[in-house]
C-alpha atoms as a PDB file:
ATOM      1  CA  UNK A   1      -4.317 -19.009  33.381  1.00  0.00           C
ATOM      2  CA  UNK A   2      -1.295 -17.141  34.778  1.00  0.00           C
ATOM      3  CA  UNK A   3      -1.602 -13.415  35.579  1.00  0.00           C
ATOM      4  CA  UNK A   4       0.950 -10.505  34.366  1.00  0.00           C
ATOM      5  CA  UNK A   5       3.531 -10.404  36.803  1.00  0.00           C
ATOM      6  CA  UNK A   6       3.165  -6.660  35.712  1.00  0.00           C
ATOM      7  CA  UNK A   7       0.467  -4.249  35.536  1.00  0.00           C
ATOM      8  CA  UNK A   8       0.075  -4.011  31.925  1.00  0.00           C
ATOM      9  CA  UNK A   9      -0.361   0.028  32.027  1.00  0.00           C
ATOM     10  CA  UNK A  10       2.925   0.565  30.729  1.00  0.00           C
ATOM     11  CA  UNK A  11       5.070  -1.214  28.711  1.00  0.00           C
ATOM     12  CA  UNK A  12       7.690  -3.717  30.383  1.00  0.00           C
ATOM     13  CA  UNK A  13      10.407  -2.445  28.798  1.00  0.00           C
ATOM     14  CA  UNK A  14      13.168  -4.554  31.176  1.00  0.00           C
ATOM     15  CA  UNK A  15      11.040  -8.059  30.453  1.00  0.00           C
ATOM     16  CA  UNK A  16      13.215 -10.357  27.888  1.00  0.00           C
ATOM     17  CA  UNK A  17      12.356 -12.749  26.086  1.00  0.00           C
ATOM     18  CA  UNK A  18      14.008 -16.830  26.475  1.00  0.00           C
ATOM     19  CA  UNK A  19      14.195 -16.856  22.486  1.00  0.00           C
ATOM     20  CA  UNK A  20      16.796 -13.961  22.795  1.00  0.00           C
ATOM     21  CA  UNK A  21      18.773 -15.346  24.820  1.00  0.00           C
ATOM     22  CA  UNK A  22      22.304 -16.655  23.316  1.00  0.00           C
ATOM     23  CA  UNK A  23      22.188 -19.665  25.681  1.00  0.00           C
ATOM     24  CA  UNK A  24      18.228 -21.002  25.401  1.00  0.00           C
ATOM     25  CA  UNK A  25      17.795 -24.849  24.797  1.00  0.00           C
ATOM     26  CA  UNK A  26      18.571 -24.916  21.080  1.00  0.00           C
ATOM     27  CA  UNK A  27      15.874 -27.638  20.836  1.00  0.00           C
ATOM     28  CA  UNK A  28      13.228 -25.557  22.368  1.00  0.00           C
ATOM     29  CA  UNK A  29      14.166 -22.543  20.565  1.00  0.00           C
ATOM     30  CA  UNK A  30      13.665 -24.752  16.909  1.00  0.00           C
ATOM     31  CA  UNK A  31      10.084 -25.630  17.709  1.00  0.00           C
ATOM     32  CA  UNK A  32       9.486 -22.250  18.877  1.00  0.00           C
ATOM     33  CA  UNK A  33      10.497 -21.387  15.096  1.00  0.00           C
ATOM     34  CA  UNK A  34       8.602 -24.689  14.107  1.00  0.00           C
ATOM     35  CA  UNK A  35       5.301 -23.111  15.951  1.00  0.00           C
ATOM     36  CA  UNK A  36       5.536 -19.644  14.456  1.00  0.00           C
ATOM     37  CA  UNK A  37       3.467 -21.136  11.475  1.00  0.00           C
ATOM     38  CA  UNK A  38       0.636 -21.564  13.782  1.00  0.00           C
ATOM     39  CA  UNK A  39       0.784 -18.832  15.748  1.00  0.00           C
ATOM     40  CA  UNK A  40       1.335 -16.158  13.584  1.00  0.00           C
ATOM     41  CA  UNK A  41      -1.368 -17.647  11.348  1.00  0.00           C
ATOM     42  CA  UNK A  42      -3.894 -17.132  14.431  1.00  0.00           C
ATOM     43  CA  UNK A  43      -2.896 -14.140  15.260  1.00  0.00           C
ATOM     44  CA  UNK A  44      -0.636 -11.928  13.159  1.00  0.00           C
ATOM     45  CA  UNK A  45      -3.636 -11.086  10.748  1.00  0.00           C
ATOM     46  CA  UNK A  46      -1.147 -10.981   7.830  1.00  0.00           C
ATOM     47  CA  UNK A  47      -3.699 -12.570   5.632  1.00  0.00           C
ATOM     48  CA  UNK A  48      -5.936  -9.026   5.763  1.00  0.00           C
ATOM     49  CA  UNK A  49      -2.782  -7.046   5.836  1.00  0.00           C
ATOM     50  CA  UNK A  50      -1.477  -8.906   2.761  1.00  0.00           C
ATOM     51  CA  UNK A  51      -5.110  -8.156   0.872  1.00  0.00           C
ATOM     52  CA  UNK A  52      -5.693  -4.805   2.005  1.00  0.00           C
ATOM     53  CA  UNK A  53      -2.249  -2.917   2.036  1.00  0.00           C
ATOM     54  CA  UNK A  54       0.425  -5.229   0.258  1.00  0.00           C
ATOM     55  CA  UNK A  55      -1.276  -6.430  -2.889  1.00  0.00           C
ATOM     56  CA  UNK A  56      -2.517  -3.026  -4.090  1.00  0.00           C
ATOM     57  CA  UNK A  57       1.108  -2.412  -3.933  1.00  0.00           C
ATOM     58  CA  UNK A  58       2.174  -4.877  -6.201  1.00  0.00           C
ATOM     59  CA  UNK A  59       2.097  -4.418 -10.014  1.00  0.00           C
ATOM     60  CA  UNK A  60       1.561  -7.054 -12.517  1.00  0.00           C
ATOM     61  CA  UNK A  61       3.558  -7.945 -15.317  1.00  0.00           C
ATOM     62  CA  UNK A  62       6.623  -6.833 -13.690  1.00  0.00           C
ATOM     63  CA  UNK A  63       8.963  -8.161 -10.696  1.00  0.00           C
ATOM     64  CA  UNK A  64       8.066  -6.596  -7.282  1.00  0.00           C
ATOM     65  CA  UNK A  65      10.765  -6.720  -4.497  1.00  0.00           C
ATOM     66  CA  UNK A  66       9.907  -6.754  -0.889  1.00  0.00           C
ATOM     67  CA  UNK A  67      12.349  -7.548   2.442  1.00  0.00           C
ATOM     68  CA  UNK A  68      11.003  -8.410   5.478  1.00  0.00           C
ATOM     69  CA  UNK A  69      12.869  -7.665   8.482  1.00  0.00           C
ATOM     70  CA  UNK A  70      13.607  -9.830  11.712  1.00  0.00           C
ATOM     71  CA  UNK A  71      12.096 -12.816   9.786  1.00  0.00           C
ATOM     72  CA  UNK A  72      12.558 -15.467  12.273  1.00  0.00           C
ATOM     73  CA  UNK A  73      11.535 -18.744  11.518  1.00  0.00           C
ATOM     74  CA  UNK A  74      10.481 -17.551   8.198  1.00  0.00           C
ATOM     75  CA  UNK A  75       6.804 -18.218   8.233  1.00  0.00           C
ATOM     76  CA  UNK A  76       5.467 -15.005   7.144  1.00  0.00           C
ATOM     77  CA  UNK A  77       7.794 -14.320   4.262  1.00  0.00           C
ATOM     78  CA  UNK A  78       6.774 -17.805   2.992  1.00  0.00           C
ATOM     79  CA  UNK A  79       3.046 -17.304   3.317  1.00  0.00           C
ATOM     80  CA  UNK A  80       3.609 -14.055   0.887  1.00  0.00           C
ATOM     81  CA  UNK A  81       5.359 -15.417  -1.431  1.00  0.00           C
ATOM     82  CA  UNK A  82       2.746 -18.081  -1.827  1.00  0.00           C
ATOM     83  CA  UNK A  83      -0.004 -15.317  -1.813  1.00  0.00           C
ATOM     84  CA  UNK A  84       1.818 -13.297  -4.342  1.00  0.00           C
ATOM     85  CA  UNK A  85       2.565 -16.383  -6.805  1.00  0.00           C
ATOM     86  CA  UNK A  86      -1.344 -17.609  -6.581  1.00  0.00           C
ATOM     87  CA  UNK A  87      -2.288 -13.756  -7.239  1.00  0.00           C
ATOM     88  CA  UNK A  88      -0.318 -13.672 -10.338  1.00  0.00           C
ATOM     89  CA  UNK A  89       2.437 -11.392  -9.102  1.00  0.00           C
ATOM     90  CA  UNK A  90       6.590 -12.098  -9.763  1.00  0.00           C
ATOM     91  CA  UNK A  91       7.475 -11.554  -6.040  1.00  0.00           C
ATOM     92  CA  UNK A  92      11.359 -11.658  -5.362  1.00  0.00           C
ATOM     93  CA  UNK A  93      11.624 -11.557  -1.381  1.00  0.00           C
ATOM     94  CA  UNK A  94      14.108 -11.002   0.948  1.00  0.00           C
ATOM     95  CA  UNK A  95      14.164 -12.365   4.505  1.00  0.00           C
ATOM     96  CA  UNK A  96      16.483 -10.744   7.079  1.00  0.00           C
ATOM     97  CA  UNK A  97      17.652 -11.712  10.426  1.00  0.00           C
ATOM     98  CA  UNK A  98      20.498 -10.318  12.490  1.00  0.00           C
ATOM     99  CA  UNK A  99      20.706 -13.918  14.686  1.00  0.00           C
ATOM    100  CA  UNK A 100      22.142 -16.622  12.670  1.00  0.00           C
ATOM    101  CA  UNK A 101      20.449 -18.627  14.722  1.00  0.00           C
ATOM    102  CA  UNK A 102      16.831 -18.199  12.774  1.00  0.00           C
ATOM    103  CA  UNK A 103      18.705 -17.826   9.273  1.00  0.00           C
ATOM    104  CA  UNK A 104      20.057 -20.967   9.679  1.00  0.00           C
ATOM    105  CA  UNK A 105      16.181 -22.875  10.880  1.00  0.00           C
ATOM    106  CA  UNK A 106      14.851 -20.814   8.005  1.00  0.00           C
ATOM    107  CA  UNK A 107      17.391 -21.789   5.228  1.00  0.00           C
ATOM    108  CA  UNK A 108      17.113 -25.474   5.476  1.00  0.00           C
ATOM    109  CA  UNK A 109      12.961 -25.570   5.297  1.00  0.00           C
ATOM    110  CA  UNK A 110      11.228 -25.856   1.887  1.00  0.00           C
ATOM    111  CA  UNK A 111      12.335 -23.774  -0.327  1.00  0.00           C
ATOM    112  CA  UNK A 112       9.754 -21.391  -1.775  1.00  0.00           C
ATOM    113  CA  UNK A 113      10.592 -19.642  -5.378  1.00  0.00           C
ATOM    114  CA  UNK A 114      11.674 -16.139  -5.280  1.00  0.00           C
ATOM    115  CA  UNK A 115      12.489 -16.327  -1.379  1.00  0.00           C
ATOM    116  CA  UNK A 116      15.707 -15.954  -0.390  1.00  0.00           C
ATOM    117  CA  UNK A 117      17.460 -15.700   3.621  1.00  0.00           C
ATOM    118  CA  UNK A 118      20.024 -13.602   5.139  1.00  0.00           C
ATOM    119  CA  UNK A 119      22.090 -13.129   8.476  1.00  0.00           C
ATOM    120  CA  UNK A 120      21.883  -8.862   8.417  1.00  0.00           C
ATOM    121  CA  UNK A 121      20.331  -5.671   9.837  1.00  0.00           C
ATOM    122  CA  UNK A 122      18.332  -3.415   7.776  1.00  0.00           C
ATOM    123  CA  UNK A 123      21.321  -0.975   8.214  1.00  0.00           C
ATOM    124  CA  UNK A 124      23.083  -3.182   6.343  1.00  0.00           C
ATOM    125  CA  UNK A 125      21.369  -3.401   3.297  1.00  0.00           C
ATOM    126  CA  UNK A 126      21.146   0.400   3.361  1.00  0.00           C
ATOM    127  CA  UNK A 127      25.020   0.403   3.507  1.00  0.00           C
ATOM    128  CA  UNK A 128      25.015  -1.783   0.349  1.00  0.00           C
ATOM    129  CA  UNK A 129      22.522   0.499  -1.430  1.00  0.00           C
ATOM    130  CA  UNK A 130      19.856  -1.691  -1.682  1.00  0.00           C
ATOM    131  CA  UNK A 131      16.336  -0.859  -2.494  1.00  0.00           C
ATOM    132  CA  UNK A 132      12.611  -2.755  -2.338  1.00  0.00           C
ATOM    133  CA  UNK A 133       9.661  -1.940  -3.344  1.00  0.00           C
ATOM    134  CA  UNK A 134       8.024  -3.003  -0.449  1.00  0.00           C
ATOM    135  CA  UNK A 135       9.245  -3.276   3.166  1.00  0.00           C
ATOM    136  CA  UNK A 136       7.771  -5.387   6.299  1.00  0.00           C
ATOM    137  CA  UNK A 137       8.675  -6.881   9.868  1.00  0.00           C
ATOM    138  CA  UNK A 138       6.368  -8.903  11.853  1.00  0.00           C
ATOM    139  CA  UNK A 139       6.659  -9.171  16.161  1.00  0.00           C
ATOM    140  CA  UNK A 140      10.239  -6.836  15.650  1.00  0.00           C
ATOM    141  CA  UNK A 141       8.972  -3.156  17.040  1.00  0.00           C
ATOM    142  CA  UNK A 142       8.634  -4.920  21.004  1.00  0.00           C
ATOM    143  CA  UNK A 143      11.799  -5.753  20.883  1.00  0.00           C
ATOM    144  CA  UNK A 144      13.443  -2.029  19.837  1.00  0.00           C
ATOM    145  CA  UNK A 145      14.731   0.155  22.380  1.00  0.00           C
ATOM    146  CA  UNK A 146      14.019   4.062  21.165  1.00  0.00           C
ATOM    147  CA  UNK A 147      17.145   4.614  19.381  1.00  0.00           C
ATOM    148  CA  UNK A 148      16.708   1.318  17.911  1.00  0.00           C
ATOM    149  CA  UNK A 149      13.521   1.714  16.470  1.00  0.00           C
ATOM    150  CA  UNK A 150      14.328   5.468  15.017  1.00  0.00           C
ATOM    151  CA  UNK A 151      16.901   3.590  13.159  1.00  0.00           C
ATOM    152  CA  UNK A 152      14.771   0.935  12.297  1.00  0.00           C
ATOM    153  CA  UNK A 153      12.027   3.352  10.560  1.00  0.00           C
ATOM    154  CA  UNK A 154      14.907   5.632   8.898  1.00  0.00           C
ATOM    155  CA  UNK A 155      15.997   2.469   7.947  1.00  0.00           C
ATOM    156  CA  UNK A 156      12.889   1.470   6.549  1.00  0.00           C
ATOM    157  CA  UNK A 157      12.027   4.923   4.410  1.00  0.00           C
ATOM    158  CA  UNK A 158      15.639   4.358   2.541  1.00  0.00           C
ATOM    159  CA  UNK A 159      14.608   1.098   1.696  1.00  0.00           C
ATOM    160  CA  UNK A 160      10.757   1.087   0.927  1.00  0.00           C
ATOM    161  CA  UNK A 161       9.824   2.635  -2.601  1.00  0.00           C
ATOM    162  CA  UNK A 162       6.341   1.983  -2.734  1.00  0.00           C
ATOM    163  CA  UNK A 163       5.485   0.910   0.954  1.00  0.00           C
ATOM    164  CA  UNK A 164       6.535  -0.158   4.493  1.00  0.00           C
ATOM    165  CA  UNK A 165       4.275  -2.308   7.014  1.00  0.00           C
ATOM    166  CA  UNK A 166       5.910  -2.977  10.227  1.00  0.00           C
ATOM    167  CA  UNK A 167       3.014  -5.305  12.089  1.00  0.00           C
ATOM    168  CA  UNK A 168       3.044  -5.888  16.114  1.00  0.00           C
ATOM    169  CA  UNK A 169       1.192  -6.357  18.959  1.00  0.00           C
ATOM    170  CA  UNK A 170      -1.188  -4.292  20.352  1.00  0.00           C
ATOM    171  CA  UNK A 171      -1.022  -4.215  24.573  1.00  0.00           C
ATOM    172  CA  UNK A 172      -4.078  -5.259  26.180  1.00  0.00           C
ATOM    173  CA  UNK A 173      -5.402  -6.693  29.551  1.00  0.00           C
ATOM    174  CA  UNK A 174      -7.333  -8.809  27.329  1.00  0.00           C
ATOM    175  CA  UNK A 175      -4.946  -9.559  24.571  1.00  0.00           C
ATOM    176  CA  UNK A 176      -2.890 -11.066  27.684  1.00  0.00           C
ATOM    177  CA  UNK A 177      -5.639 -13.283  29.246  1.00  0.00           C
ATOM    178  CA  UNK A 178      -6.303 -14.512  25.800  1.00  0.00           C
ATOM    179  CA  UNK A 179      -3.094 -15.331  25.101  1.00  0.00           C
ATOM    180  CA  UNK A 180      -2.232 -17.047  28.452  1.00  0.00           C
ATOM    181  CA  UNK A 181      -5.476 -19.131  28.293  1.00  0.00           C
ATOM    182  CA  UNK A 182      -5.379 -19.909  24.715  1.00  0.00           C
ATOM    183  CA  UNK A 183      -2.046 -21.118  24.897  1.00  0.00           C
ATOM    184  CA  UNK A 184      -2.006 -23.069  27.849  1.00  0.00           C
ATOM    185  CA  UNK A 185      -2.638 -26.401  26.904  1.00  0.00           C
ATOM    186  CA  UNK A 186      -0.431 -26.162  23.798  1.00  0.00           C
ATOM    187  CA  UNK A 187       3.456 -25.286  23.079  1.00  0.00           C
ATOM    188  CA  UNK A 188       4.805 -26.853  26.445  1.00  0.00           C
ATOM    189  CA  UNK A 189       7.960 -27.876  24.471  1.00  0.00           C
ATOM    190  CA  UNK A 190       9.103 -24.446  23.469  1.00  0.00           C
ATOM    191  CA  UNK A 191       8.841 -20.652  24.156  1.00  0.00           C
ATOM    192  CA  UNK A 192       5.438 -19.742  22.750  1.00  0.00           C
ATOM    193  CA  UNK A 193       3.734 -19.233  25.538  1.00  0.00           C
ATOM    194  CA  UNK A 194       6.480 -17.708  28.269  1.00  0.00           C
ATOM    195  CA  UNK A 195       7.720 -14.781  25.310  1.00  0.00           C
ATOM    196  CA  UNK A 196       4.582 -14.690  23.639  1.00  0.00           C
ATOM    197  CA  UNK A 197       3.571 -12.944  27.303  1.00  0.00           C
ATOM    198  CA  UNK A 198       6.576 -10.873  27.728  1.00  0.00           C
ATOM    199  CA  UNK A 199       5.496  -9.930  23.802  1.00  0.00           C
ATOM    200  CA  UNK A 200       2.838  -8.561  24.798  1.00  0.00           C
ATOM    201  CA  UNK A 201       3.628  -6.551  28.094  1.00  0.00           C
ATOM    202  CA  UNK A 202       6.301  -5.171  26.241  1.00  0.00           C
ATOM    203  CA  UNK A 203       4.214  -4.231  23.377  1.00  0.00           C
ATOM    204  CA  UNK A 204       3.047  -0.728  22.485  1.00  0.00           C
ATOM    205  CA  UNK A 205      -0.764   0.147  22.661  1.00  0.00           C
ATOM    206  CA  UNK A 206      -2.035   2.387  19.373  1.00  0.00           C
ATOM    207  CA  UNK A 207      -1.815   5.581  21.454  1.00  0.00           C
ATOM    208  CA  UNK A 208       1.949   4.628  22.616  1.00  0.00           C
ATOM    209  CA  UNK A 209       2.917   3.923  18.896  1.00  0.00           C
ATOM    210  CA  UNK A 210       1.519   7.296  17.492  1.00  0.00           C
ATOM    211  CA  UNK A 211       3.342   8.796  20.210  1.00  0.00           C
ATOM    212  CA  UNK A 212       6.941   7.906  18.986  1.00  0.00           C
ATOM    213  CA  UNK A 213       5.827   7.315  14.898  1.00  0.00           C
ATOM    214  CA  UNK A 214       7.908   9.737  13.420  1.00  0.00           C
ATOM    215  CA  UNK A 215       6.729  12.305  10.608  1.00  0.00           C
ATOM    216  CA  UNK A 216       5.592  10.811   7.101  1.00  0.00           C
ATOM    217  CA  UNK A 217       4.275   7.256   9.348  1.00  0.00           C
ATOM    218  CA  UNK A 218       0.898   6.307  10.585  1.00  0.00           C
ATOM    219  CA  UNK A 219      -0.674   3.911  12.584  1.00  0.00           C
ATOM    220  CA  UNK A 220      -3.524   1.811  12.136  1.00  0.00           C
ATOM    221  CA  UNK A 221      -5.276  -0.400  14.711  1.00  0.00           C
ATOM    222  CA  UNK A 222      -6.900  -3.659  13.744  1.00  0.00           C
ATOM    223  CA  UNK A 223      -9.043  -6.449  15.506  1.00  0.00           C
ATOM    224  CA  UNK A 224      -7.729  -8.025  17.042  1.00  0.00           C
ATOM    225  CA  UNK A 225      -4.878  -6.376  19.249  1.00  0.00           C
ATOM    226  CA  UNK A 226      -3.152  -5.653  15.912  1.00  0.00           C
ATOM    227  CA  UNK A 227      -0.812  -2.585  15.339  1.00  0.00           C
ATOM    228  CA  UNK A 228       0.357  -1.280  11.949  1.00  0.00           C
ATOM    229  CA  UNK A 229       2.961   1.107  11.537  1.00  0.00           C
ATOM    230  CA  UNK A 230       2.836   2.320   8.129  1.00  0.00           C
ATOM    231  CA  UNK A 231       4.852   4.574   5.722  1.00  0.00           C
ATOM    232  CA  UNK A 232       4.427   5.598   2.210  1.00  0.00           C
ATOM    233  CA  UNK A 233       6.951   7.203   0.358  1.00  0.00           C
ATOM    234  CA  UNK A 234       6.236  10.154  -1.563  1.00  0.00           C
ATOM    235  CA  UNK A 235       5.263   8.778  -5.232  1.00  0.00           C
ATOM    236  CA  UNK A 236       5.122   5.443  -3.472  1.00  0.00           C
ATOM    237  CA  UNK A 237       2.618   3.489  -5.259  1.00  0.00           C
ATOM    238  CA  UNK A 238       0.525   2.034  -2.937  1.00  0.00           C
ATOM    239  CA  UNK A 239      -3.283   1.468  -1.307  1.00  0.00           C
END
């Protein structure tokens, strides 16, 4: 088990991550998109989030829209759109991604009904006027510097009617070691383990996130090391 390289007291803001870099082994960064479906099924907890917070959101008999931002690989937009459809709710989704890099990995997998993929920011879809009922991001808030993630959440209000879930990491000593342990026999031919680490010592901690959640948002903490930053529009309907 490897140790932090930093004490994990404060966030390690200057750590990157391989996957962002430009110039990573295109190869390694595929099956790092290719392992997403396990990992984030281990430990994203989107499953709960998806029961507790996102279905009460949806309403039957009609078409709900939802975009999820920095989609990656894709993974987690697919797994709700295969929750909604076996709940009995018309789910139209849109996945975002400013590097072409995942939109292109993600467009050629499986297609799932009412999923679609795109190369853009969130401040581009609020350029084009678009609206959802129901915004997410999964892993993104790490990555944000402060201006970024203010523009992020305003962002995020213009586009969510009913609802907004942005889902990360929570920071922890132990979070780490389980991490670095858990992983270490597994993932050797991509990044999962190297910027799943630098995930989480650049991750915020609950008290961190309240700290910078702008009025109208809320945080929740969930087992385990789970945060969720959480808006609800005024009339929104939600849970």
């Amino acid at each position: 088990m490897s140790r932090s390289p930093l004490p994990l007291s404060t966030r390690a803001t200057d750590a990157r991550e391989i996957m962002d870099d430009p110039g990573c082994d295109p190869r390694a960064l595929e099956r790092t998109y290719h392992h997403f479906r396990v990992v984030n099924r281990v430990v994203a907890g989107w499953r709960a989030t998806y029961r507790g917070l996102l279905r009460p959101a949806l309403v039957a008999g009609r078409e709900n829209t939802l975009l999820d931002i920095g989609s990656g690989g894709g993974d987690v937009p697919r797994l709700l759109a295969v929750w909604a459809a076996r709940d009995g709710f018309r789910l139209r989704i849109t996945a975002i991604d400013p590097d072409r890099r995942a939109q292109a990995y993600a467009s050629v997998q499986r297609p799932v009904p009412g999923l679609s993929f795109r190369a853009a920011l969130s401040g581009d879809l609020v350029a084009e006027g678009a609206r959802f009922d129901i915004v997410t991001s999964n892993h993104v808030l790490h990555h944000l510097s402060p201006g970024e993630l203010a523009a992020l959440l305003a962002d995020s209000e213009r586009l969510a009617g009913r609802l907004a879930v942005h889902s990360d990491i929570e920071r922890s000593p132990i979070a780490y070691a389980a991490f670095s342990l858990g992983t270490w026999p597994f993932f050797r031919d991509s990044f999962i383990r190297a910027d799943g680490l630098t995930s989480i010592r650049r991750s915020f901690t609950g008290a961190e996130l309240r700290a910078v959640a702008p009025a109208g948002w809320s945080v929740q903490t969930r087992i385990p090391f789970r945060n969720l930053l959480i808006h609800r529009p005024r009339g929104g309907r939600g849970a």
